[in-house]
Protein backbone atom coordinates (compact mmCIF):
# COMPACT_ATOMS: atom_id res chain seq x y z
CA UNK A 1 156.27 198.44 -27.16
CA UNK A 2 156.33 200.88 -30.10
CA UNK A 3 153.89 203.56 -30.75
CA UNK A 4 152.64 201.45 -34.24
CA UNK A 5 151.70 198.32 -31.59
CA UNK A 6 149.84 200.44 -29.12
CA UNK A 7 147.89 202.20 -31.84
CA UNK A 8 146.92 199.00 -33.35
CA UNK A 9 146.08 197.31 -30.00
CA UNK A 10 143.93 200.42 -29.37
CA UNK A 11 142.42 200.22 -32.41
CA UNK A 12 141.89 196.67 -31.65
CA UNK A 13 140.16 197.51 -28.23
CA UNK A 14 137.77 200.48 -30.16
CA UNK A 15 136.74 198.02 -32.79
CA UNK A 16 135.94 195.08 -30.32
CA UNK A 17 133.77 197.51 -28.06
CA UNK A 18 131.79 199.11 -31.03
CA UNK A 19 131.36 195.47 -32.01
CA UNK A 20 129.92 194.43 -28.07
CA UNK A 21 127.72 197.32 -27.58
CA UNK A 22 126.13 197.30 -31.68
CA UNK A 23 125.21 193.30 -30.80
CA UNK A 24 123.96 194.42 -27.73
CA UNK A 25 121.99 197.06 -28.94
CA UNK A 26 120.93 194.54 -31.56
CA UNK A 27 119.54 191.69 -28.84
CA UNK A 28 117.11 194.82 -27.01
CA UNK A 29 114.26 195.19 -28.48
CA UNK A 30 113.07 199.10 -29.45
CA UNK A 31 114.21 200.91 -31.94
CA UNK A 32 116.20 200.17 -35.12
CA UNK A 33 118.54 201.82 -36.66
CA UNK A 34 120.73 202.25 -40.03
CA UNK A 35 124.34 202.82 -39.32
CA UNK A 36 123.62 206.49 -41.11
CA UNK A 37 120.46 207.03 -38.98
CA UNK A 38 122.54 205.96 -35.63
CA UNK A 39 125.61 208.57 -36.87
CA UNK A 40 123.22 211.07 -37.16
CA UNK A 41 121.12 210.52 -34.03
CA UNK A 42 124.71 210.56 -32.17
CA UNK A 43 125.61 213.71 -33.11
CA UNK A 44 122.62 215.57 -32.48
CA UNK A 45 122.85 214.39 -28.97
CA UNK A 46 126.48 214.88 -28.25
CA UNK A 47 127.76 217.36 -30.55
CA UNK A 48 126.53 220.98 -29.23
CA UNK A 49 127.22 222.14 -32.81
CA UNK A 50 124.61 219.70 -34.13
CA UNK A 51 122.01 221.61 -33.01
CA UNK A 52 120.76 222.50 -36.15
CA UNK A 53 120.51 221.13 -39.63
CA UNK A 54 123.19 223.20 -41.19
CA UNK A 55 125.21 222.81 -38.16
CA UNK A 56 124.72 218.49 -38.68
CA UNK A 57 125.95 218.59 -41.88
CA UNK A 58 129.02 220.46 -41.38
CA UNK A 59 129.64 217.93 -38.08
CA UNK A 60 129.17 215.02 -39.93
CA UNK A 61 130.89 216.19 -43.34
CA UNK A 62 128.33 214.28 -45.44
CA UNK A 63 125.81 215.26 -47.85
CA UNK A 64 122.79 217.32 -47.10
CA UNK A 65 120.42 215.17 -48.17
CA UNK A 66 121.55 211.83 -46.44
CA UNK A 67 121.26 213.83 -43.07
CA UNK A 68 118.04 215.31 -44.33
CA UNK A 69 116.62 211.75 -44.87
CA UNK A 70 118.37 210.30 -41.85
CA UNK A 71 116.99 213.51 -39.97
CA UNK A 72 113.37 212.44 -41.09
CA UNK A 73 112.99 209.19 -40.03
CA UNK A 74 114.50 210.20 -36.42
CA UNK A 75 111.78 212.68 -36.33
CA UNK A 76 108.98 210.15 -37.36
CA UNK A 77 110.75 207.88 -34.82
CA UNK A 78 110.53 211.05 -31.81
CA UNK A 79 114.09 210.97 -31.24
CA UNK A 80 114.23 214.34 -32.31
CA UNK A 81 111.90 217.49 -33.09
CA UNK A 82 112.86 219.42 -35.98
CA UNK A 83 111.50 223.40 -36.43
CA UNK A 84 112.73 226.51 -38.86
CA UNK A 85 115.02 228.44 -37.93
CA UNK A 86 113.09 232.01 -37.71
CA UNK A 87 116.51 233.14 -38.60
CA UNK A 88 116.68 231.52 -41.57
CA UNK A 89 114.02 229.15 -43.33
CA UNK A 90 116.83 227.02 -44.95
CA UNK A 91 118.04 225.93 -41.79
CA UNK A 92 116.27 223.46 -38.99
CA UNK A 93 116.80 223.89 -35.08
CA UNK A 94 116.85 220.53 -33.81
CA UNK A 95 115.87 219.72 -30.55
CA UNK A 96 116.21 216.14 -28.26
CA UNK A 97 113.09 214.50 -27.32
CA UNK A 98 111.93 212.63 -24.06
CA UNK A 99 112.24 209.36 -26.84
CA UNK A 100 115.61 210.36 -27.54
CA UNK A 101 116.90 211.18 -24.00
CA UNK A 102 115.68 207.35 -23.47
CA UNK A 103 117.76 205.97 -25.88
CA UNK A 104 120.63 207.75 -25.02
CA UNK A 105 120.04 206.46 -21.77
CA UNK A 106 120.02 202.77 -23.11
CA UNK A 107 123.12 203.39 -25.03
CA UNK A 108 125.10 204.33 -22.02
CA UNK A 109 123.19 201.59 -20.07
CA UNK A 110 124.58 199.54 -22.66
CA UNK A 111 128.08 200.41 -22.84
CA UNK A 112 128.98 200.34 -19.08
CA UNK A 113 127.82 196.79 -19.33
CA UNK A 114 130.00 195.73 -22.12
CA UNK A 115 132.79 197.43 -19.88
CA UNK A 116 132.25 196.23 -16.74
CA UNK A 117 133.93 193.01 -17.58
CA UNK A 118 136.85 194.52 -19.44
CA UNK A 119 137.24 196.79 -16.01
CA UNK A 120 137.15 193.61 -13.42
């Protein structure tokens, strides 16, 4: 098998997974998501160098403003806590949230149930 195959049968695999765990986030009820707000939300939570605002953008290589506005309805949701950075006012420290540790939680809860079956 050539390395083109295997990439594209990977590929294959990572798309079909996403696709399983995003419907079964879909069928829980709790909290809903855009695909931006859900991008941002993961990276606060497993990026260490999203742990602040300026830190978020430069992760996620998108424009200030969509993260700010992403950033604020995550907050208003309590999946995260946003405060200045006494180092600089420009900048947010943002911090996980009992909320947002739950969802993670659900996530993971989630995706070892779409893989279970993939596994047996």
């Amino acid at each position: 098998m050539d390395q083109d195959t295997t990439a594209s049968q990977d590929a294959d695999f990572a798309v079909d997974l996403l696709r399983h765990v995003v419907v079964s986030l879909v069928r829980r009820e709790g909290i809903a998501l855009s695909t931006q707000q859900f991008g941002v939300f993961l990276a606060c939570y497993l990026c260490p160098e999203a742990a602040t605002m300026r830190g978020l953008v430069q992760e996620m290589e998108m424009p200030r403003l969509i993260v700010m506005r992403a950033l604020e309805k995550l907050a208003e949701l309590d999946l995260i806590r946003r405060e200045p950075d006494p180092r600089d006012s420009r900048n947010q420290i943002l911090h996980h949230t009992q909320t947002g540790q739950s969802m993670l939680a659900d996530l993971h809860e989630v995706s070892v149930g779409v893989l279970e079956p993939v596994a047996a």
